[in-house]
Protein backbone atom coordinates (compact mmCIF):
# COMPACT_ATOMS: atom_id res chain seq x y z
CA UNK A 1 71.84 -12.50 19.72
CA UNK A 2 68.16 -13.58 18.89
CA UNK A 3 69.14 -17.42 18.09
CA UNK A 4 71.13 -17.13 21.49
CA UNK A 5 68.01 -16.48 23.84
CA UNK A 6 65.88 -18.21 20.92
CA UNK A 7 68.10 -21.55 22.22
CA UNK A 8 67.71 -20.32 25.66
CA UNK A 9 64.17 -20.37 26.03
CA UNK A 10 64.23 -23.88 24.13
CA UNK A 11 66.29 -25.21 26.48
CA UNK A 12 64.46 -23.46 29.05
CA UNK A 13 60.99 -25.11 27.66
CA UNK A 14 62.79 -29.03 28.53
CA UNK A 15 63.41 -27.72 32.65
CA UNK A 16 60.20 -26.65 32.96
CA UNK A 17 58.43 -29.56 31.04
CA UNK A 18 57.62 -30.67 34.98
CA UNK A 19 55.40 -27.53 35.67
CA UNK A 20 51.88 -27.23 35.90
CA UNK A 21 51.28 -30.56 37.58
CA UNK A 22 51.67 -29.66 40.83
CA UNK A 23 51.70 -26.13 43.01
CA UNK A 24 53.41 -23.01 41.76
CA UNK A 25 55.01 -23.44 45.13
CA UNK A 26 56.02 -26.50 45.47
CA UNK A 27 57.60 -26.02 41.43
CA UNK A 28 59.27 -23.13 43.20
CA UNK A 29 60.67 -25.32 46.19
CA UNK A 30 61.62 -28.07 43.83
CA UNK A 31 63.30 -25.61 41.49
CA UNK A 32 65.16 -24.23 44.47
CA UNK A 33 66.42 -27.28 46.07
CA UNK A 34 67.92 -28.28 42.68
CA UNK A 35 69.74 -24.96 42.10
CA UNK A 36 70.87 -24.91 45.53
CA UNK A 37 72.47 -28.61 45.32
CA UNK A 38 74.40 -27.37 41.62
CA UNK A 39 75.21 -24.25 42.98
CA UNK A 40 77.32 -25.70 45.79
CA UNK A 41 78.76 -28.25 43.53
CA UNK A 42 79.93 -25.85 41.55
CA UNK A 43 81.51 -23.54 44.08
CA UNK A 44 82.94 -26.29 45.67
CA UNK A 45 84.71 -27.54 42.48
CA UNK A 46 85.82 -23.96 41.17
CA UNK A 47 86.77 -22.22 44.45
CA UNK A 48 89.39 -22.02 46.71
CA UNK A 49 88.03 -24.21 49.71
CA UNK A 50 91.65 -23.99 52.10
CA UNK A 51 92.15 -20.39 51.39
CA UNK A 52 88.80 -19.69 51.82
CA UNK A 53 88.59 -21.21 55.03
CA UNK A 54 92.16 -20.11 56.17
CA UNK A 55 90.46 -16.36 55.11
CA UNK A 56 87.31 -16.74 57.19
CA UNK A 57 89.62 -18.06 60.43
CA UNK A 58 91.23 -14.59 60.51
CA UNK A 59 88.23 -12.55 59.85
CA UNK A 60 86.76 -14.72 62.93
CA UNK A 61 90.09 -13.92 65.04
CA UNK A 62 89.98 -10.04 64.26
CA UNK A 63 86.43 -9.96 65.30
CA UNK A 64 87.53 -11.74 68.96
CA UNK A 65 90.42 -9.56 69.43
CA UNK A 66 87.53 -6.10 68.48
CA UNK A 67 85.94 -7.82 71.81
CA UNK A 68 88.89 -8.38 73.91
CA UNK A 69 90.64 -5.19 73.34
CA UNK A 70 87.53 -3.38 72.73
CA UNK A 71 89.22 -0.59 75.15
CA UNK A 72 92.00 0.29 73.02
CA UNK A 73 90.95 2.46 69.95
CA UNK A 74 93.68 1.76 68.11
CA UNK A 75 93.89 -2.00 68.27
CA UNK A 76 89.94 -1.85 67.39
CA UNK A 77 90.52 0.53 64.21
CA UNK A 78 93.30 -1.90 62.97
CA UNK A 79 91.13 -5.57 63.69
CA UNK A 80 88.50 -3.87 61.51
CA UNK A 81 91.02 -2.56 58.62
CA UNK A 82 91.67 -6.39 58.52
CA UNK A 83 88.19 -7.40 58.82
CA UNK A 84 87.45 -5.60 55.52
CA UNK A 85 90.76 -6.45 53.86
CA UNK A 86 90.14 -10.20 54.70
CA UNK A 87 86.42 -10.07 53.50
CA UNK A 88 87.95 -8.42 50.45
CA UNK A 89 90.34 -11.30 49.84
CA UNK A 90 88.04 -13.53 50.61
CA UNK A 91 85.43 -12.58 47.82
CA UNK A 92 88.66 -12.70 45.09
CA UNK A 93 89.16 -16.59 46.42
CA UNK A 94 85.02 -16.77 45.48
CA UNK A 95 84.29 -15.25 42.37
CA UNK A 96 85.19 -17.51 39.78
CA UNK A 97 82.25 -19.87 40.87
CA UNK A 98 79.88 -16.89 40.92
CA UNK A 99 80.87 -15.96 37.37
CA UNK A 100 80.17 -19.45 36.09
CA UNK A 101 77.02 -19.90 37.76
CA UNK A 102 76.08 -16.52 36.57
CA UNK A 103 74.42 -17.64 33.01
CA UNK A 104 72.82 -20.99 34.60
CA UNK A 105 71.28 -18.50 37.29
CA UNK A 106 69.83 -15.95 34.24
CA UNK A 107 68.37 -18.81 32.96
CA UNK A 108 66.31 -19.92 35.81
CA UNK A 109 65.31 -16.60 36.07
CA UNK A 110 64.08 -16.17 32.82
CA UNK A 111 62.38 -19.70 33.13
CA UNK A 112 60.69 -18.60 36.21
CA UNK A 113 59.45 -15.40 34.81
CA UNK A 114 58.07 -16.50 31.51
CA UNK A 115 56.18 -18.77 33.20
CA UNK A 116 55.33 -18.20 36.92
CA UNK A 117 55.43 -14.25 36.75
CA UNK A 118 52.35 -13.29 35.86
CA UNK A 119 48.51 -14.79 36.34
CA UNK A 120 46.90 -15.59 33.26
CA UNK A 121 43.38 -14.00 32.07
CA UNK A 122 40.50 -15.63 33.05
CA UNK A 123 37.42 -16.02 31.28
CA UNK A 124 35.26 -12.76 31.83
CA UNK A 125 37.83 -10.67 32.88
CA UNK A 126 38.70 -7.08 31.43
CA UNK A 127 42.39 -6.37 30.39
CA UNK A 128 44.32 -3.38 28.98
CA UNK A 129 46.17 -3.67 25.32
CA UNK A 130 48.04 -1.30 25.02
CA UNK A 131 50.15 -0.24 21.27
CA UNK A 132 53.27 2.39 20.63
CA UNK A 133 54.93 3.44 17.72
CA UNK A 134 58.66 3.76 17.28
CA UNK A 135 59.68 7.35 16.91
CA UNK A 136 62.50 5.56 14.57
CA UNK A 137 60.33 4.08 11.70
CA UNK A 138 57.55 5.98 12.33
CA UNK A 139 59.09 9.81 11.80
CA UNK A 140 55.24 11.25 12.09
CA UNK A 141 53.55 9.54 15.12
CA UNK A 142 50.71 11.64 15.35
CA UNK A 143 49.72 11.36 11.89
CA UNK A 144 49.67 7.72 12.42
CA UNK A 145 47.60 6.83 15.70
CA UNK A 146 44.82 7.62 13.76
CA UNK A 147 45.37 4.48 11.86
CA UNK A 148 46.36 1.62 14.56
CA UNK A 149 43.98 -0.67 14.06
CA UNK A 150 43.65 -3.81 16.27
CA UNK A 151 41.84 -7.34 15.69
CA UNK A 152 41.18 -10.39 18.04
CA UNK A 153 40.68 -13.86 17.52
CA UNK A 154 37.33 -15.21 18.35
CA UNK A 155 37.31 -15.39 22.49
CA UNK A 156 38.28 -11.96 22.27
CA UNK A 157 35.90 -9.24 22.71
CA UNK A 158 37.11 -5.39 22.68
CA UNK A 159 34.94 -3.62 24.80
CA UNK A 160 36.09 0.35 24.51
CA UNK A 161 37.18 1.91 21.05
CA UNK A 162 40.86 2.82 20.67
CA UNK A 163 41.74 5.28 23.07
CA UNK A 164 44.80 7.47 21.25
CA UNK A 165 47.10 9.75 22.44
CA UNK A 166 48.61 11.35 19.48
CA UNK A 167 51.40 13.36 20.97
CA UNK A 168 53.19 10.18 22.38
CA UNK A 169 52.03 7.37 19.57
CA UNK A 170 50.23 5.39 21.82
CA UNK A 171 46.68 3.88 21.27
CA UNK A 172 45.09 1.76 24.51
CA UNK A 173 42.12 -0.66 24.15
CA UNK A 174 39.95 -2.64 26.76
CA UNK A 175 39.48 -5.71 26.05
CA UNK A 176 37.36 -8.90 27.59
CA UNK A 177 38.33 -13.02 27.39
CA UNK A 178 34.96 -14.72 26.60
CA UNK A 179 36.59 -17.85 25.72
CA UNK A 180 39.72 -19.74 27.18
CA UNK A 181 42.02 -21.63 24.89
CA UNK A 182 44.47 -20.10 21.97
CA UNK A 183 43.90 -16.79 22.12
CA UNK A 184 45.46 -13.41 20.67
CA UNK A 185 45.59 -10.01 19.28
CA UNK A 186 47.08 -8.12 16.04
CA UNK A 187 47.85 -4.61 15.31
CA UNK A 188 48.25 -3.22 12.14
CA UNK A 189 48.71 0.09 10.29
CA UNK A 190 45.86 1.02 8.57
CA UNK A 191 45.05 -1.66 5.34
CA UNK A 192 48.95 -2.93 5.75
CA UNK A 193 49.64 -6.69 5.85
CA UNK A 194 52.27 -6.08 8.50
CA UNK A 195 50.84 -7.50 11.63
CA UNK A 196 52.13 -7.59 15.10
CA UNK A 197 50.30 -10.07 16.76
CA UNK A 198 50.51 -10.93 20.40
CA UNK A 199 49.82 -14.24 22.31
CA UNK A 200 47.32 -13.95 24.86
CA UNK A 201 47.79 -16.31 28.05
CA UNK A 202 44.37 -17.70 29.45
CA UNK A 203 45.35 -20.62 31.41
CA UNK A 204 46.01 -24.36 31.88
CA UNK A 205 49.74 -25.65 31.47
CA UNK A 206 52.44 -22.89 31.94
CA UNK A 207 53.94 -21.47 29.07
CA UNK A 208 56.29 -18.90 28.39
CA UNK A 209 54.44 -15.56 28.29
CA UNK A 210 54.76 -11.61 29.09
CA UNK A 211 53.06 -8.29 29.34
CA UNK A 212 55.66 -6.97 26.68
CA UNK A 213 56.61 -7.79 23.05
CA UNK A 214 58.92 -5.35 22.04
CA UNK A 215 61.19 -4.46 18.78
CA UNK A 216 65.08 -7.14 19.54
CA UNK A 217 67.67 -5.57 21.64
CA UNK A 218 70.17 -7.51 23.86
CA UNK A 219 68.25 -5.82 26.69
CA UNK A 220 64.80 -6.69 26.14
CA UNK A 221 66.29 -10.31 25.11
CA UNK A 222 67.01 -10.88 28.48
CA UNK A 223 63.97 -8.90 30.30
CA UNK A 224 61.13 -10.25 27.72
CA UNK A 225 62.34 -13.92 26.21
CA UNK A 226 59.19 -14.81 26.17
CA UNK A 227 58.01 -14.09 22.44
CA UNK A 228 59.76 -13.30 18.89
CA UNK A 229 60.53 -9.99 19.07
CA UNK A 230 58.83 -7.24 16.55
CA UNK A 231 60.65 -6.90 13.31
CA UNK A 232 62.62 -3.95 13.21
CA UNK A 233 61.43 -2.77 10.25
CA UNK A 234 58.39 -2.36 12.07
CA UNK A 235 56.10 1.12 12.75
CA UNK A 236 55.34 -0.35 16.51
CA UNK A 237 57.77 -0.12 19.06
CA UNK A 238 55.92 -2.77 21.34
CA UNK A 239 52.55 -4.10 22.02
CA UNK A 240 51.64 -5.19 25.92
CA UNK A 241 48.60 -6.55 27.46
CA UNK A 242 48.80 -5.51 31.08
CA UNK A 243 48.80 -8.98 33.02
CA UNK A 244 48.45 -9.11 37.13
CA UNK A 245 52.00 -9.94 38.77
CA UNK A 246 51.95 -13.29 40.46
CA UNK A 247 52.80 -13.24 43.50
CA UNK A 248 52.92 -16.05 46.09
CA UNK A 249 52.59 -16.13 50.35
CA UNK A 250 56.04 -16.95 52.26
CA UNK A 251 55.73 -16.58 55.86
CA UNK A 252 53.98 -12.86 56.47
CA UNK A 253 54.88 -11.29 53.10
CA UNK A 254 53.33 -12.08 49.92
CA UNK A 255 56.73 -11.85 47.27
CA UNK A 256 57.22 -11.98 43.61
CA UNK A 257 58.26 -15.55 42.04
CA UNK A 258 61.58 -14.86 41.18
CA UNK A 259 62.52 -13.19 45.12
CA UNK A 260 60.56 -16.49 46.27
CA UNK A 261 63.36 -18.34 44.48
CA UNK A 262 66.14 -16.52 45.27
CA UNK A 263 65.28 -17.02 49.19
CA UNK A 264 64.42 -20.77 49.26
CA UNK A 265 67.70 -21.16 46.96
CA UNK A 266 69.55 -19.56 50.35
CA UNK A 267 67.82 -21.47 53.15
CA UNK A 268 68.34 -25.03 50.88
CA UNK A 269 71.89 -23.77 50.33
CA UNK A 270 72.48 -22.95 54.12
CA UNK A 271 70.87 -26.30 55.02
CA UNK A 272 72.77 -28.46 52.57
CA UNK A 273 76.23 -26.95 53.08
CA UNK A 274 77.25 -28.59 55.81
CA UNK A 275 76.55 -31.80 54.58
CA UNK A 276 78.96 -30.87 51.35
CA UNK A 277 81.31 -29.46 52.98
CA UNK A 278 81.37 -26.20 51.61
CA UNK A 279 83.40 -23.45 52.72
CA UNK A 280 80.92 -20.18 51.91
């Protein structure tokens, strides 16, 4: 499963070789009108355009005849019986499409978050690190906290000492950037030459990079792609460095990148299916 997302995220790093050099936004908008224009290729090609069509006809008759007979109970009760039976039928005719544009969608996703989800660290700002042991490897946690030990490279400056919580295997630092470029962090236990070591994102060109690196499982695969997972021979369950959330204005709201996506994918798919002829 690891060389799966590991070719993922490779593939993911050619799309998004165009990022950075303009707008978040505008990446987003771009992004979006691209998706939009496969998306309705695709649904066009794999679905059933005349029954769809023939579907949504009906479903528009039943809801005239709810207004003309509006009176009659019965004849009301039965239009919208066939309004959900229709819309029923009609989502069989569509998801084949939606299935294969399922893993193409994931992927944006995961593109999007790596790199767009989260602000990096500037220079003089104060972050959280945060270390926990697994319960799995490490059978005596509390024992153990009391030799997490954690390291920097050079723009790196810890500014508390470890903070540890013994009863849940968790130690917490504070640390400061003083220095932009390749940055990161390592935890080890006590004198051991096992280190988990964490990239630490500080700005310039987006690349792939999240609050969490965690111990390989299908599901963290697919919510932290980001970084090589911890071995699982490992005594830490996951190491995180507690980044801001990005988020960016649309309209009134300010929304995550990802929901910022998944709306300007609609309004460019709205927009553009007419001119495709493309029976939603």
């Amino acid at each position: 499963m690891g060389s799966v997302f590991w070719a993922i995220n490779k593939f993911s790093d050619v799309i998004a070789w165009p990022f950075g050099r303009t707008s978040a936004i505008f990446d987003l908008a771009l992004l979006s009108l691209v998706c939009a224009l496969f998306m309705l290729i695709i649904f066009k090609r794999f679905s059933n355009q005349e029954k769809i069509k023939l579907v949504r006809n009906k479903i528009f008759g039943y809801f005239l005849e709810i207004g003309i007979y509006r009176d009659q109970f019965a004849r009301v009760l039965s239009s919208q019986g066939n309004i959900l039976k229709h819309t029923l039928i009609c989502l069989r005719y569509m998801w084949p499409p939606l299935l294969i544009m399922l893993i193409p969608v994931l992927m944006v996703c995961m593109l999007i978050e790596g790199r767009l989800g989260y602000l990096p660290i500037q220079v003089d700002n104060s972050f959280i690190v945060h270390a926990s042991l697994d319960s799995k490897t490490a059978l005596s946690r509390a024992s153990l906290v009391s030799q997490v030990r954690c390291r920097t490279s050079a723009g790196i400056l810890l500014e508390t000492p470890p903070l540890r919580l013994e009863a849940d295997g968790d130690v917490y630092w504070r640390a400061r950037l003083t220095k932009a470029g390749s940055q990161y962090i390592a935890v080890s236990m006590g004198g051991s030459e096992k280190v988990v070591r964490k990239y630490i994102a500080t700005g310039g060109k987006p690349v792939r990079f999240s609050p969490l690196k965690t111990k390989g499982n299908t599901w963290n695969y697919v919510l932290q792609p980001a970084e090589t997972p911890i071995p699982p021979d490992s005594q830490f369950k996951s190491l995180r460095v507690d980044y801001v959330p990005a988020v960016y204005p649309l309209l009134w709201w300010n929304v995550s990148p990802v929901i910022y996506f998944f709306i300007l994918t609609m309004v460019f798919g709205f927009i553009l299916k007419p001119f495709m002829k493309v029976k939603i």
